[in-house]
C-alpha atoms as a PDB file:
ATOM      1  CA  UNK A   1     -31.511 -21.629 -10.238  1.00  0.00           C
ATOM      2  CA  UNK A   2     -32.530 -17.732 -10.519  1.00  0.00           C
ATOM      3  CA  UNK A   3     -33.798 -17.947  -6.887  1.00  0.00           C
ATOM      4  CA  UNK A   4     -30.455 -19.513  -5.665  1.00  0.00           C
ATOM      5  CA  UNK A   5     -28.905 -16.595  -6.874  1.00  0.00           C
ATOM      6  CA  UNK A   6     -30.858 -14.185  -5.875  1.00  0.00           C
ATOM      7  CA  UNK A   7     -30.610 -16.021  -2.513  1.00  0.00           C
ATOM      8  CA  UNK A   8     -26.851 -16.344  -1.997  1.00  0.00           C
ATOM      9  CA  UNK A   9     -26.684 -12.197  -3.255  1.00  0.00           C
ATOM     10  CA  UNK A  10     -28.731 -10.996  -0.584  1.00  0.00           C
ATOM     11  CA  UNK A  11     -27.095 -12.814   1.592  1.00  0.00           C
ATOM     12  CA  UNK A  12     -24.050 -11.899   0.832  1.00  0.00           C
ATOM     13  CA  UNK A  13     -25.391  -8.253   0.838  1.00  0.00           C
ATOM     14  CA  UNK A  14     -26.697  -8.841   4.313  1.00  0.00           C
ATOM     15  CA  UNK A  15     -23.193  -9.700   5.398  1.00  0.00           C
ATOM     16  CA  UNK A  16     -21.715  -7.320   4.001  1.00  0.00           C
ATOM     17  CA  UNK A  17     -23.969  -4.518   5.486  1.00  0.00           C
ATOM     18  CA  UNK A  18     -23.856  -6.401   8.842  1.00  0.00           C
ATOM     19  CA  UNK A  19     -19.827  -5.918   8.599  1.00  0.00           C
ATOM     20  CA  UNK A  20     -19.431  -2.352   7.613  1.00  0.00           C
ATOM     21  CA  UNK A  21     -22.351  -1.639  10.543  1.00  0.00           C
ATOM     22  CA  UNK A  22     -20.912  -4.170  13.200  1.00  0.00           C
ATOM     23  CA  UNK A  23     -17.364  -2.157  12.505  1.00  0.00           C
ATOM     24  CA  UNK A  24     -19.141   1.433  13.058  1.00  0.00           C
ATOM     25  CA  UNK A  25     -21.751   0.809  15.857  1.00  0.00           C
ATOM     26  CA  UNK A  26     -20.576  -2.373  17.503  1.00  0.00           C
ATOM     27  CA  UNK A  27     -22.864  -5.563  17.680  1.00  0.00           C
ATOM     28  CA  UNK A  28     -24.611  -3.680  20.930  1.00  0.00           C
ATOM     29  CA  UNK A  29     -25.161  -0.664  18.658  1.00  0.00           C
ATOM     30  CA  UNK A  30     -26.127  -2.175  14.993  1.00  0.00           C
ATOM     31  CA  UNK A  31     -29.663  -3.331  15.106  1.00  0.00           C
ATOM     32  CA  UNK A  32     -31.536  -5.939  12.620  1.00  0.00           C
ATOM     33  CA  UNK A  33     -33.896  -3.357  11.643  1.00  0.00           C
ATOM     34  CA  UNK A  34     -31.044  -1.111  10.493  1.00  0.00           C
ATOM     35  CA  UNK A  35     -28.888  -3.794   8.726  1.00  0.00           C
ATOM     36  CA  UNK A  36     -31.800  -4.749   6.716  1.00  0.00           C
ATOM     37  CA  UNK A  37     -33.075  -1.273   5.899  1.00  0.00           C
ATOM     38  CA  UNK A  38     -29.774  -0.308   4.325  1.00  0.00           C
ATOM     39  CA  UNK A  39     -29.130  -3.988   3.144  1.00  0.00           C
ATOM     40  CA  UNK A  40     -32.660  -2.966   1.228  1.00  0.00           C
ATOM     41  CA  UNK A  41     -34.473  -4.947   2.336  1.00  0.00           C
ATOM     42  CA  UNK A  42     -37.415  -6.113   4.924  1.00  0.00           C
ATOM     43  CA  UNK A  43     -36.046  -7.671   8.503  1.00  0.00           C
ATOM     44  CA  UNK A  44     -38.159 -10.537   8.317  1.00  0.00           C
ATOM     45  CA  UNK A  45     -36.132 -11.237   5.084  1.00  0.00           C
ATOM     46  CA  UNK A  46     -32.966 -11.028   7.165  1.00  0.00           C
ATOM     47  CA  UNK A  47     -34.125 -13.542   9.443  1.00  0.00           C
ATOM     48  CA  UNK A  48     -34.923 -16.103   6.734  1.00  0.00           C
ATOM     49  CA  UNK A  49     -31.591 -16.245   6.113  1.00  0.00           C
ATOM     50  CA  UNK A  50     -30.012 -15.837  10.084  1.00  0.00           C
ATOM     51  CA  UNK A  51     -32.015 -16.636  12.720  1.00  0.00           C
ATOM     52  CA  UNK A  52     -30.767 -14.429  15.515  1.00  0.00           C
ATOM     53  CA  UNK A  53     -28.325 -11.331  15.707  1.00  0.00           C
ATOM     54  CA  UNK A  54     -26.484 -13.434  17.164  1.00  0.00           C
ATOM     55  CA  UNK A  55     -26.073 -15.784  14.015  1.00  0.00           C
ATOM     56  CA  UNK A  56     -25.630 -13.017  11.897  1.00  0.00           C
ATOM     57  CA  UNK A  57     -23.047 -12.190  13.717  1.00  0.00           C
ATOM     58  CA  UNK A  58     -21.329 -15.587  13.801  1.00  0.00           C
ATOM     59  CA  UNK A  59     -21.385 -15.923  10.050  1.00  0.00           C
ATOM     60  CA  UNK A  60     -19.797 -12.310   9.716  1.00  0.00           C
ATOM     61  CA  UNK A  61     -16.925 -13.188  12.473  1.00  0.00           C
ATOM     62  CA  UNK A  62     -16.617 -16.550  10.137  1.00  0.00           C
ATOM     63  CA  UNK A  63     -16.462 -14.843   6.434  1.00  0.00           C
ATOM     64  CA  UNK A  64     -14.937 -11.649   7.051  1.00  0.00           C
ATOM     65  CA  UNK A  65     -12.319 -12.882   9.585  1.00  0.00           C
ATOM     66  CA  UNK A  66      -8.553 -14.418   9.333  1.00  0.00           C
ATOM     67  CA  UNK A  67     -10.197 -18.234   9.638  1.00  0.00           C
ATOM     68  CA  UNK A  68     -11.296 -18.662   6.122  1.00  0.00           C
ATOM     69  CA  UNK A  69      -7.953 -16.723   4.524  1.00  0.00           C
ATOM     70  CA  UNK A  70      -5.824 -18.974   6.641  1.00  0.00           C
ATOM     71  CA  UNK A  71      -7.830 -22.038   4.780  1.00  0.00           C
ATOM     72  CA  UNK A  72      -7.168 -20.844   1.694  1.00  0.00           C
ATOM     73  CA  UNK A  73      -3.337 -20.279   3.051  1.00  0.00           C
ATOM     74  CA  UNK A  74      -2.588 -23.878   3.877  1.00  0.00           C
ATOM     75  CA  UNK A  75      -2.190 -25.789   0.024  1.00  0.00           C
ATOM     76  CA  UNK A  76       0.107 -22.794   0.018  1.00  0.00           C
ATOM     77  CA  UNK A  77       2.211 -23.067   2.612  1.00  0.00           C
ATOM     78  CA  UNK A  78       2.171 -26.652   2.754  1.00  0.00           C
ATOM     79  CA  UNK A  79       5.416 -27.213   0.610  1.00  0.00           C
ATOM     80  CA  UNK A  80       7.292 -24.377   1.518  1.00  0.00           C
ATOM     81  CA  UNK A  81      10.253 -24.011   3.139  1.00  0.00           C
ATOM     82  CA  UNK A  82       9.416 -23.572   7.329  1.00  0.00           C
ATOM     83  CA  UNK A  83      10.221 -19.870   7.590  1.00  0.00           C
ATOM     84  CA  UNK A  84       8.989 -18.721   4.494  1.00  0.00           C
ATOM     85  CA  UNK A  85       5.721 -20.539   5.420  1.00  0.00           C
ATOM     86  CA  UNK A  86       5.628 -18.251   9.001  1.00  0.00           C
ATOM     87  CA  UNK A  87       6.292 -15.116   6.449  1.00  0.00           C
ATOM     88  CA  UNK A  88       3.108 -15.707   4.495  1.00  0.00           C
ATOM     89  CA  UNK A  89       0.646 -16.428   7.430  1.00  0.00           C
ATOM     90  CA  UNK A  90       2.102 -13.540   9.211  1.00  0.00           C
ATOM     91  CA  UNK A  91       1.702 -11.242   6.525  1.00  0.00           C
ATOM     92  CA  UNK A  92      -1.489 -12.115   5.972  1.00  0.00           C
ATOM     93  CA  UNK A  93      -2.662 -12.408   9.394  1.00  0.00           C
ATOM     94  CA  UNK A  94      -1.779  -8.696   9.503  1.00  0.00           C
ATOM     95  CA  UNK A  95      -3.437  -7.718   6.500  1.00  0.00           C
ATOM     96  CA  UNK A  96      -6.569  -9.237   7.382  1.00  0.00           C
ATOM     97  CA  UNK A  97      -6.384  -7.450  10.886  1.00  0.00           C
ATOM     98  CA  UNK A  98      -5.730  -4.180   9.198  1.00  0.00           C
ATOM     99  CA  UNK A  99      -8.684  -4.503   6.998  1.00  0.00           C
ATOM    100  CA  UNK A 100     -11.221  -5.156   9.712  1.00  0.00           C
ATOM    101  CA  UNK A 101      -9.190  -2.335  12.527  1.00  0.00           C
ATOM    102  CA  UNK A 102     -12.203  -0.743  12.906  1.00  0.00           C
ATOM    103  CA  UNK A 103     -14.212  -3.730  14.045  1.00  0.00           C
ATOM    104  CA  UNK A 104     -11.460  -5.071  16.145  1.00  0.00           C
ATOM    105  CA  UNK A 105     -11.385  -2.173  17.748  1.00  0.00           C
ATOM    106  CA  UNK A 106     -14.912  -2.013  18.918  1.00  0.00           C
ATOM    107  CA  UNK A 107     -14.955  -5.801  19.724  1.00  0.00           C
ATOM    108  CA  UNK A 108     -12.037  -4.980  22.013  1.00  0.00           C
ATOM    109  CA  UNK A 109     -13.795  -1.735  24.008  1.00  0.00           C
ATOM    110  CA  UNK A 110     -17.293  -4.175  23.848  1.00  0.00           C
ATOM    111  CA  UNK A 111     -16.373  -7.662  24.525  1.00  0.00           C
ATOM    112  CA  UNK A 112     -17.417  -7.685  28.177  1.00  0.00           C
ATOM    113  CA  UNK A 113     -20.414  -6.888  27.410  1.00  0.00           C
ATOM    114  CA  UNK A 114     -21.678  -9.027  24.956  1.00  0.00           C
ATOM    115  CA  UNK A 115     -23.816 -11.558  25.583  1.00  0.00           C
ATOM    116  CA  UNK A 116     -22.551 -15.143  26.404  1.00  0.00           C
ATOM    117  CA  UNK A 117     -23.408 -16.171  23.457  1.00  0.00           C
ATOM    118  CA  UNK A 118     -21.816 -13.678  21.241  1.00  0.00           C
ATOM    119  CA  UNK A 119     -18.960 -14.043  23.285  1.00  0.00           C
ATOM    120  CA  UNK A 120     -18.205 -17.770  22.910  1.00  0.00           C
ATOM    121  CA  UNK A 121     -18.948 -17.089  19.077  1.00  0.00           C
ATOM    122  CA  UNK A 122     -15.762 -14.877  19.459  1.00  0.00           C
ATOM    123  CA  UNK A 123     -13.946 -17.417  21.378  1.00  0.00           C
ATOM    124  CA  UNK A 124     -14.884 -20.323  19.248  1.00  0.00           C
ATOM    125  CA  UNK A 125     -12.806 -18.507  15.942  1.00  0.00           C
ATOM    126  CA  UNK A 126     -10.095 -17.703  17.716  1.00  0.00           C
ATOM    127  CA  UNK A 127      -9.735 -21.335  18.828  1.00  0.00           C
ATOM    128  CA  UNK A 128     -10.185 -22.669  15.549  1.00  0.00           C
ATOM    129  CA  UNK A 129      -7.508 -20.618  14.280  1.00  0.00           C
ATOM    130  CA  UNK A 130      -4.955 -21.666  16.710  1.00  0.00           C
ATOM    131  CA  UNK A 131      -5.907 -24.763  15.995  1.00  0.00           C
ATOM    132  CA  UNK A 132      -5.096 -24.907  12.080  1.00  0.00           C
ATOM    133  CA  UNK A 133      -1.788 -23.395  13.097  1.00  0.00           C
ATOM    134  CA  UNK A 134      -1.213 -26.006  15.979  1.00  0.00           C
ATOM    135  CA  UNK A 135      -1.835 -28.488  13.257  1.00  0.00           C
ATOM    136  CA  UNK A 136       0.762 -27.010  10.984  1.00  0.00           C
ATOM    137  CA  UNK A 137       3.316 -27.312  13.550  1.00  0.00           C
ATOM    138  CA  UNK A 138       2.447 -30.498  14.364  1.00  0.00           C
ATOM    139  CA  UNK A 139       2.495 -31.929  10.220  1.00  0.00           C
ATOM    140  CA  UNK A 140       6.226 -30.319  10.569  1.00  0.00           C
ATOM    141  CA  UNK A 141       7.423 -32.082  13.511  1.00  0.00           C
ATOM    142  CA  UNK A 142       5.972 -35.570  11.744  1.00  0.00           C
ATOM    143  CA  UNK A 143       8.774 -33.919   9.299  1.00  0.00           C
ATOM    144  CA  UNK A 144      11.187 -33.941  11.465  1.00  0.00           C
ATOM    145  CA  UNK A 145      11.902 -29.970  10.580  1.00  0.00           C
ATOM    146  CA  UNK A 146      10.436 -29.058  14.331  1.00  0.00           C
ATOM    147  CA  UNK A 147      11.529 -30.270  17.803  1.00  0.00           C
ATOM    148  CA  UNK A 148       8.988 -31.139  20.309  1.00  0.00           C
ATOM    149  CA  UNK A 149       6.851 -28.968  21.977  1.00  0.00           C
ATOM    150  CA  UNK A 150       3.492 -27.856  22.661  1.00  0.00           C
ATOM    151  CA  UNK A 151       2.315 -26.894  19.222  1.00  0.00           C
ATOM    152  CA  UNK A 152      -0.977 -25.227  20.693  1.00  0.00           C
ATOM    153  CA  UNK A 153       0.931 -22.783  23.071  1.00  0.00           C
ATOM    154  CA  UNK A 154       3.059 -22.166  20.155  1.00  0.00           C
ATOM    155  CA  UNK A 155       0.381 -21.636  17.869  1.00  0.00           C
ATOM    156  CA  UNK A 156      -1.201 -18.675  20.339  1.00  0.00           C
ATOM    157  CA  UNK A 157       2.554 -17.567  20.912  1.00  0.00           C
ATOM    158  CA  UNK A 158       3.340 -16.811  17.280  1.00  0.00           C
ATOM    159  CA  UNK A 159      -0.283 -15.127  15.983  1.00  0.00           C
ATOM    160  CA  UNK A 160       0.318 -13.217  19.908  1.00  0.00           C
ATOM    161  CA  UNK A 161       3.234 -11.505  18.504  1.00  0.00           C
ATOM    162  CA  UNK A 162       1.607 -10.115  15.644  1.00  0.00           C
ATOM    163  CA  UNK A 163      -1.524  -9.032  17.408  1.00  0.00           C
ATOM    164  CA  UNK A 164       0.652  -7.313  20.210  1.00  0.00           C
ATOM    165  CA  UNK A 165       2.356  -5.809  17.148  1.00  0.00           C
ATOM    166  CA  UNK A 166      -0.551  -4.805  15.212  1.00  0.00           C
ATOM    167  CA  UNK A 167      -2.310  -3.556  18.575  1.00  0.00           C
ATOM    168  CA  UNK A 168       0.832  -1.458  19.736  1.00  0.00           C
ATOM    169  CA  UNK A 169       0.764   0.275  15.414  1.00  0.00           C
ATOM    170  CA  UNK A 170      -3.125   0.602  14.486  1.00  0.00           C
ATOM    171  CA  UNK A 171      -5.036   0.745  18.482  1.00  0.00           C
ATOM    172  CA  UNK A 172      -2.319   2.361  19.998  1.00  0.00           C
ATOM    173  CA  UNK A 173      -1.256   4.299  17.311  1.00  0.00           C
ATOM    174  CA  UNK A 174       2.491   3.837  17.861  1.00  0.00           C
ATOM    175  CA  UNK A 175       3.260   4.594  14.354  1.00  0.00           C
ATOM    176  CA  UNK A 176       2.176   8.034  14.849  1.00  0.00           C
ATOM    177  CA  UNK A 177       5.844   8.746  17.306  1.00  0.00           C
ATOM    178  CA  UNK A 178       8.185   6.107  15.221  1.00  0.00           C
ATOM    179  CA  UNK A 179       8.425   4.743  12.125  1.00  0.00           C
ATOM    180  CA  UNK A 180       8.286   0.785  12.094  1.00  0.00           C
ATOM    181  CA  UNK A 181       8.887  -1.550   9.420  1.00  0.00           C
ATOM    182  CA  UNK A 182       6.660  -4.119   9.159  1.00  0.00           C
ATOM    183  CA  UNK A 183       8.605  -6.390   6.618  1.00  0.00           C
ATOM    184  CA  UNK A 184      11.463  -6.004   8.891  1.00  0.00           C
ATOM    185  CA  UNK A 185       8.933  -6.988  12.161  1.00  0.00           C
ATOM    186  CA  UNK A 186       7.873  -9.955  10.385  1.00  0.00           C
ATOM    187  CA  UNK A 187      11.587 -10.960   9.442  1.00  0.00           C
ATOM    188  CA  UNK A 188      12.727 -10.527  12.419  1.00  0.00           C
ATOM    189  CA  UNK A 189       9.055 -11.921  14.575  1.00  0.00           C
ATOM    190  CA  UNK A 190       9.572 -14.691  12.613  1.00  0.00           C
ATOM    191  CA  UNK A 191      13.808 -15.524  13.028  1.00  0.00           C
ATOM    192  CA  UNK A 192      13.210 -15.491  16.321  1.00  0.00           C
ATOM    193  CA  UNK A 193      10.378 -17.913  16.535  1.00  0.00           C
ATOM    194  CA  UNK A 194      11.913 -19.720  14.173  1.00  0.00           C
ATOM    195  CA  UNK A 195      15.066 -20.356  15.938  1.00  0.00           C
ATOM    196  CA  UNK A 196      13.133 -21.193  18.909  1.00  0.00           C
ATOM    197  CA  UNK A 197      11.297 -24.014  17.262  1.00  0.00           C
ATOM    198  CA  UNK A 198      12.981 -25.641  14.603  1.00  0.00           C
ATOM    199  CA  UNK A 199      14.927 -28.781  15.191  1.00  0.00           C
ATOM    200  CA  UNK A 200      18.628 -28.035  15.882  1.00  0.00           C
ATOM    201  CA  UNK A 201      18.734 -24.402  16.183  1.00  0.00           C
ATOM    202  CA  UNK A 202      18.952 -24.685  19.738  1.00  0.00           C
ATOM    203  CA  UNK A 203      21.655 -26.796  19.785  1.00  0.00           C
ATOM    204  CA  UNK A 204      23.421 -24.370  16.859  1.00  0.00           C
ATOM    205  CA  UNK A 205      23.249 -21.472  19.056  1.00  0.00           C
ATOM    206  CA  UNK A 206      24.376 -23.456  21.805  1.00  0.00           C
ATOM    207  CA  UNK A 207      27.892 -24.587  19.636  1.00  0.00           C
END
């Protein structure tokens, strides 16, 4: 039991260390040898527990990322009215991006060259998010509250307006010339998605 725990802490640590150094120096940059030194411990250690930078790497992407908040999101959301359900994910779809800016951002000025493998690591998150949220919109057409339409291009239309958002505030630093709301983005982000999706509102606007 003692060594289970012992286990599952320096992993955790190693994760953590691999974060805050993957988010300074980039995966090119970070190297084993230095996520285990200042994780405290020996590298062969670190590979016990992740076989390849490239794991490491994956598991970080997969803990530290928006896929494993947007889990925990969906009892949540499950019940609650359509738009207010949109709210929450959006807000926290930006929080989570605002926590890990800095990493973002040097995934972003990196990303072509990664390796392939790295690279379909990144792609391979991203998917399975859209997918959760194509699912949603697909549980609320069964519900009749949605009308039909492709719930995947949907799913990479709604997160895209947030990430365009966030992009244009924390990369671009747009915040720095004009004050933006971001409760009043997401209000209004999600209106107009809203309106463009649920069953009826179409036809409403259209009267």
């Amino acid at each position: 039991m003692r060594q289970t725990e012992e286990a599952n802490s320096t992993r955790e640590r190693i994760l953590e260390t691999a974060l805050h150094l993957f988010s300074r120096e980039g995966f090119l940059g970070a190297t084993t040898r230095e996520i285990a030194r200042e994780a405290g411990i020996a590298e062969v250690t670190l590979f016990r527990h992740f076989s390849s930078k490239e794991r490491l790497f994956e598991e970080v992407v997969n803990t530290f990322s928006f896929l494993p908040a947007l889990k925990g999101l969906l009892p949540e959301i499950k019940e609650m009215p359509y738009q207010e359900a949109l709210g929450v994910i959006a807000r926290r779809f930006l929080e989570t991006l605002t926590l890990r800016k800095d990493l973002i951002t040097i995934m972003q000025r990196e990303m072509q060259r990664y390796p392939e493998k790295v690279r379909e690591v990144h792609h391979a998150f991203i998917d399975e998010i859209f997918k959760i949220i194509a699912s949603y919109f697909r549980e609320m057409q069964r519900r009749g509250v949605l009308r039909e339409f492709d719930t995947a291009f949907a799913a990479r239309a709604f997160l895209g307006m947030f990430f365009s958002y966030f992009n244009a505030e924390e990369i671009l630093l747009w915040k720095r010339y004009r004050h933006i709301d971001t409760d009043a983005t997401i209000r209004e982000f999600v209106d107009i998605f809203a309106r463009g999706t649920m069953k009826g509102a179409c036809d409403e606007r259209q009267s």
